[in-house]
Protein backbone atom coordinates (compact mmCIF):
# COMPACT_ATOMS: atom_id res chain seq x y z
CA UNK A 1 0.00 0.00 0.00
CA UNK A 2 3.02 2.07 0.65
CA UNK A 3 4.46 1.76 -2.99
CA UNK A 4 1.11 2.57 -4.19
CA UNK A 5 0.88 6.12 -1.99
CA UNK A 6 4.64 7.21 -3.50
CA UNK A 7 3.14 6.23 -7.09
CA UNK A 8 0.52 8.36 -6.75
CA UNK A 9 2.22 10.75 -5.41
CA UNK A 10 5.04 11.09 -7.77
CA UNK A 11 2.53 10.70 -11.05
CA UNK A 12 0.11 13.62 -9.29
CA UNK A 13 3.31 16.26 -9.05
CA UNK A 14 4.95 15.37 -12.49
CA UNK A 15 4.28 19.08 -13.29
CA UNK A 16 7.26 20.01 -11.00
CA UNK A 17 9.52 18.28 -13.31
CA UNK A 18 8.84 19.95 -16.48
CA UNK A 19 10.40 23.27 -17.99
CA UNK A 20 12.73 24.24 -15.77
CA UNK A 21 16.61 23.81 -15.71
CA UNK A 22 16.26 21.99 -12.13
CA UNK A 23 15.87 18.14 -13.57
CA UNK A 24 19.01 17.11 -10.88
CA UNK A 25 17.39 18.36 -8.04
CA UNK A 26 13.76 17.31 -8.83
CA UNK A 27 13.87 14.36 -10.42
CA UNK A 28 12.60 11.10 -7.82
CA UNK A 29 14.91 9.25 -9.48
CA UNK A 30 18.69 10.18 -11.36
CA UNK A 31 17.78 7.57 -14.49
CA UNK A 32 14.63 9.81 -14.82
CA UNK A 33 16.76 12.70 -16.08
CA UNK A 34 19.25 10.80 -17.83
CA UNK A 35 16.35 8.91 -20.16
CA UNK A 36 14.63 12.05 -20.79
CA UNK A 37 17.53 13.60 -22.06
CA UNK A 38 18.75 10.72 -24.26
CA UNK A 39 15.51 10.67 -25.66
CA UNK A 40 15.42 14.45 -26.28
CA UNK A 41 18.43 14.24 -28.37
CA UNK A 42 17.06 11.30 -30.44
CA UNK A 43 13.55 11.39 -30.35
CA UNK A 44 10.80 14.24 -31.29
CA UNK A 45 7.92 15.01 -29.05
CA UNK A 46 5.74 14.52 -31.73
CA UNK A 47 6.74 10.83 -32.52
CA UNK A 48 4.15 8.59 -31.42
CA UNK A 49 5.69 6.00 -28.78
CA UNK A 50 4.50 2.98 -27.40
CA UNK A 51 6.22 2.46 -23.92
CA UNK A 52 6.70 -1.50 -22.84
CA UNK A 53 5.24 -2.08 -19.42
CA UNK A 54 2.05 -0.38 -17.75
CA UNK A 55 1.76 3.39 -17.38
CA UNK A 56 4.37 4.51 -14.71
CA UNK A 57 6.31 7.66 -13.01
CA UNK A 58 8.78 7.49 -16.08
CA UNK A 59 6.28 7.83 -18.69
CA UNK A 60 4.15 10.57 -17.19
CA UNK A 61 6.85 12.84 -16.95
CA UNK A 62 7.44 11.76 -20.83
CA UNK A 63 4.27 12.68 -21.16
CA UNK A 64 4.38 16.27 -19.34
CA UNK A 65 7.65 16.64 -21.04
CA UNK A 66 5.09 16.69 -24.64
CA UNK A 67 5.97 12.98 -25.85
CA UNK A 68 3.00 11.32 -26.95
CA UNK A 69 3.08 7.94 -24.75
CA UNK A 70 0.69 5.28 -24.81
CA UNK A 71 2.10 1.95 -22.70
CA UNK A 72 1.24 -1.69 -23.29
CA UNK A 73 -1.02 -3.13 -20.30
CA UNK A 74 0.54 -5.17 -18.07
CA UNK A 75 0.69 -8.39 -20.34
CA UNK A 76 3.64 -11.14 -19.71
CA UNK A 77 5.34 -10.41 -23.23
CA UNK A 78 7.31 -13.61 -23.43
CA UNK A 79 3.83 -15.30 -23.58
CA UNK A 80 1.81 -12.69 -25.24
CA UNK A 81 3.51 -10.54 -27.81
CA UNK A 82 -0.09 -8.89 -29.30
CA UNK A 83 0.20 -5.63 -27.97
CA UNK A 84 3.75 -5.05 -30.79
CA UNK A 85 1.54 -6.43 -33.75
CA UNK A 86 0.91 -3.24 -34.48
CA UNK A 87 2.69 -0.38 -36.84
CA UNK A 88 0.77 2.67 -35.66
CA UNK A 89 3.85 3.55 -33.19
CA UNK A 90 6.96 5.30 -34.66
CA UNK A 91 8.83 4.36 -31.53
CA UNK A 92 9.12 1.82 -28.71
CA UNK A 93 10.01 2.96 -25.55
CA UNK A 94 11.75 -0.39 -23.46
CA UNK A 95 12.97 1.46 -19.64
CA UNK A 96 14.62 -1.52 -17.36
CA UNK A 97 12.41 -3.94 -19.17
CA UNK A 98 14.28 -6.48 -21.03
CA UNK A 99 16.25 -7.88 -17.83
CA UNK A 100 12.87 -8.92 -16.58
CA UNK A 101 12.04 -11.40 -19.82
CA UNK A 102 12.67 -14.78 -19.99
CA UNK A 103 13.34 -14.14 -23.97
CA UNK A 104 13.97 -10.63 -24.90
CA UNK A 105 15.09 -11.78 -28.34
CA UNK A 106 11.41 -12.78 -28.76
CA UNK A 107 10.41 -9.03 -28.29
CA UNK A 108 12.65 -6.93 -29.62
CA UNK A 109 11.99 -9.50 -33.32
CA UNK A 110 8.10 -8.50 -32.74
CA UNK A 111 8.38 -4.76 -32.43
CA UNK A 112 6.99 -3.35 -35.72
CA UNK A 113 8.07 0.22 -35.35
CA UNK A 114 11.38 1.29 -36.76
CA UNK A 115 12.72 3.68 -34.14
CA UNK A 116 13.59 1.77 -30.59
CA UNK A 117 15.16 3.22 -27.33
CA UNK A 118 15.57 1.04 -24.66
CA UNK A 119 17.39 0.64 -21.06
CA UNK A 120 18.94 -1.78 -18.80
CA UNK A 121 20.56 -1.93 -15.46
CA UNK A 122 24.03 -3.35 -16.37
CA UNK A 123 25.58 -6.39 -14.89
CA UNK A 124 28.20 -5.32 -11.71
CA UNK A 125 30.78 -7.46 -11.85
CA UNK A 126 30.54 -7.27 -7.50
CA UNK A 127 27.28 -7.29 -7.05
CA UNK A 128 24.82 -10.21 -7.84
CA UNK A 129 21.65 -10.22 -9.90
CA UNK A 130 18.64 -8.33 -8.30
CA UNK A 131 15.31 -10.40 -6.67
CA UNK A 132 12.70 -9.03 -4.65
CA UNK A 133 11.85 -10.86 -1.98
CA UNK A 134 8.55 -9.70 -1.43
CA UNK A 135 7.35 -9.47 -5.15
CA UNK A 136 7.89 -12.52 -7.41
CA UNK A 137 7.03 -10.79 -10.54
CA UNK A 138 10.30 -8.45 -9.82
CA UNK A 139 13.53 -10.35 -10.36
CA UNK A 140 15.80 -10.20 -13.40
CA UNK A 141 16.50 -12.87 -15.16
CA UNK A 142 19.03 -11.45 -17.18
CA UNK A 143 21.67 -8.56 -16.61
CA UNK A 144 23.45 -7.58 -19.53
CA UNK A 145 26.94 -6.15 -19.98
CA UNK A 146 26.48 -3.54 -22.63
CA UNK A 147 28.26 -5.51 -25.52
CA UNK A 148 26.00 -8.47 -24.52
CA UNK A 149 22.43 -6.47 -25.12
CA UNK A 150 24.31 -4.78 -27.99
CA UNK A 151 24.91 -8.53 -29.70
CA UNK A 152 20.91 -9.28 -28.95
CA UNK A 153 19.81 -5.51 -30.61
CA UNK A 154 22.01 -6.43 -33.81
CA UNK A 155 20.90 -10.47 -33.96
CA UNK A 156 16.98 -9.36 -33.78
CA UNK A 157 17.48 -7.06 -36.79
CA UNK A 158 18.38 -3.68 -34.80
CA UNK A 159 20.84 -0.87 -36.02
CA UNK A 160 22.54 0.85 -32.88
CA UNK A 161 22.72 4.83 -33.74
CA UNK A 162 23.72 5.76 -29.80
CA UNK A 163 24.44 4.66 -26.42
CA UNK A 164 25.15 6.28 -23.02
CA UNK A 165 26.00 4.51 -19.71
CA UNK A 166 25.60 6.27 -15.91
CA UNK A 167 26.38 5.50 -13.17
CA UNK A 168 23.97 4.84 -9.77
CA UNK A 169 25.51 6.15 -6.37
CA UNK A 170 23.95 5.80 -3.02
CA UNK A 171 24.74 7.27 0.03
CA UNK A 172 26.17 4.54 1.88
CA UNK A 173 29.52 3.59 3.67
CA UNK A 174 31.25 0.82 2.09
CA UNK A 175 33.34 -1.06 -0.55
CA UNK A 176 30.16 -1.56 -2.79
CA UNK A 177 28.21 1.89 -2.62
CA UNK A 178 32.05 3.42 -2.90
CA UNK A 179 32.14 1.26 -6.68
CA UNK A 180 28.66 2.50 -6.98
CA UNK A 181 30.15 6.07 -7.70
CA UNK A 182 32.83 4.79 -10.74
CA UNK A 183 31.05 2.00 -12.21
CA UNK A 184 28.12 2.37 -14.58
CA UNK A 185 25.00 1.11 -13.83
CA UNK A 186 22.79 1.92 -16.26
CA UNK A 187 22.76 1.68 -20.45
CA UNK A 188 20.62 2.95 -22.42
CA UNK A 189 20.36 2.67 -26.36
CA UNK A 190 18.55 4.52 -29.53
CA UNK A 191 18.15 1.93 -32.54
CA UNK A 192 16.60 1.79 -36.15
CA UNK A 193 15.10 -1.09 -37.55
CA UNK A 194 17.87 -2.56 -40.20
């Protein structure tokens, strides 16, 4: 019930986040920023874009930001792949999704549209993969190094135009959260349809 309150929260005050030169500071989240602005340099606010997974925090403020952004519903897309069958989309949107499919290649074969951007959390080398404990439906099955999830863009027919990487810090004492600050964490990608 928690989670739900910050959702709501966060999705009721995404006004906050847009027009104004602040994004660091009032962003709930540093990959926020980071996606928003990889996708401002590659993407136009009037491209249509079908975003993989259900409405969330990220897409609103893609959506208060002017990007047109309609999301798939909730369907387990290694089973069900209907909601791609469809070419009305000039891009697909794909934020920390992949690493929660049992076959991403599957997926990324089915998207129709020819413009893709997608993210991952990378693989840490001293760190291993992440499972909730409280919420089966939130584990990763895989974590990619970037050349890995580059290999599976190219082999299901994808062009890779640009790439970025960031890294995660937290405020914690230790060897880890010290690594946190020099090693990337996150990857994110803009592809055409070969």
């Amino acid at each position: 019930m928690l989670s739900l309150r910050v959702l709501v929260l966060e999705c009721t005050s995404m006004q906050s986040f847009t027009n104004t030169n602040m994004y660091a500071t009032n962003f709930p989240k540093k990959r926020y920023k980071h996606t928003l602005e990889f996708l401002k340099n590659h993407i136009a606010p009037s491209e249509s874009i079908l975003d993989l997974g259900v409405a969330n925090p990220l897409s609103e403020i893609l959506k208060a930001d002017g990007y047109q952004v309609s999301n798939t519903s909730g369907e387990d897309l290694d089973t069900n792949t209907t909601a791609l069958d469809t070419d009305q989309f000039e891009v697909v949107t794909a934020f920390e999704i992949f690493e929660h499919l049992l076959s991403p290649f599957t997926v990324l074969k089915s998207i129709k549209s020819k413009k893709l951007v997608a993210s991952i959390p990378l693989r840490l080398w001293f760190s291993t993969a992440y499972r909730s404990k409280t919420d089966p439906r939130d584990r990763h099955f895989h974590e990619f190094e970037s050349w890995q999830f580059d290999w599976l863009l190219e082999k299901a027919g994808w062009r890779i135009i640009a790439t970025k990487k960031w890294t995660n810090p937290t405020k914690k004492i230790g060897i880890r959260p010290l690594l946190r600050w020099i090693t990337p964490r996150y990857y994110i990608v803009y592809a055409e349809r070969i």
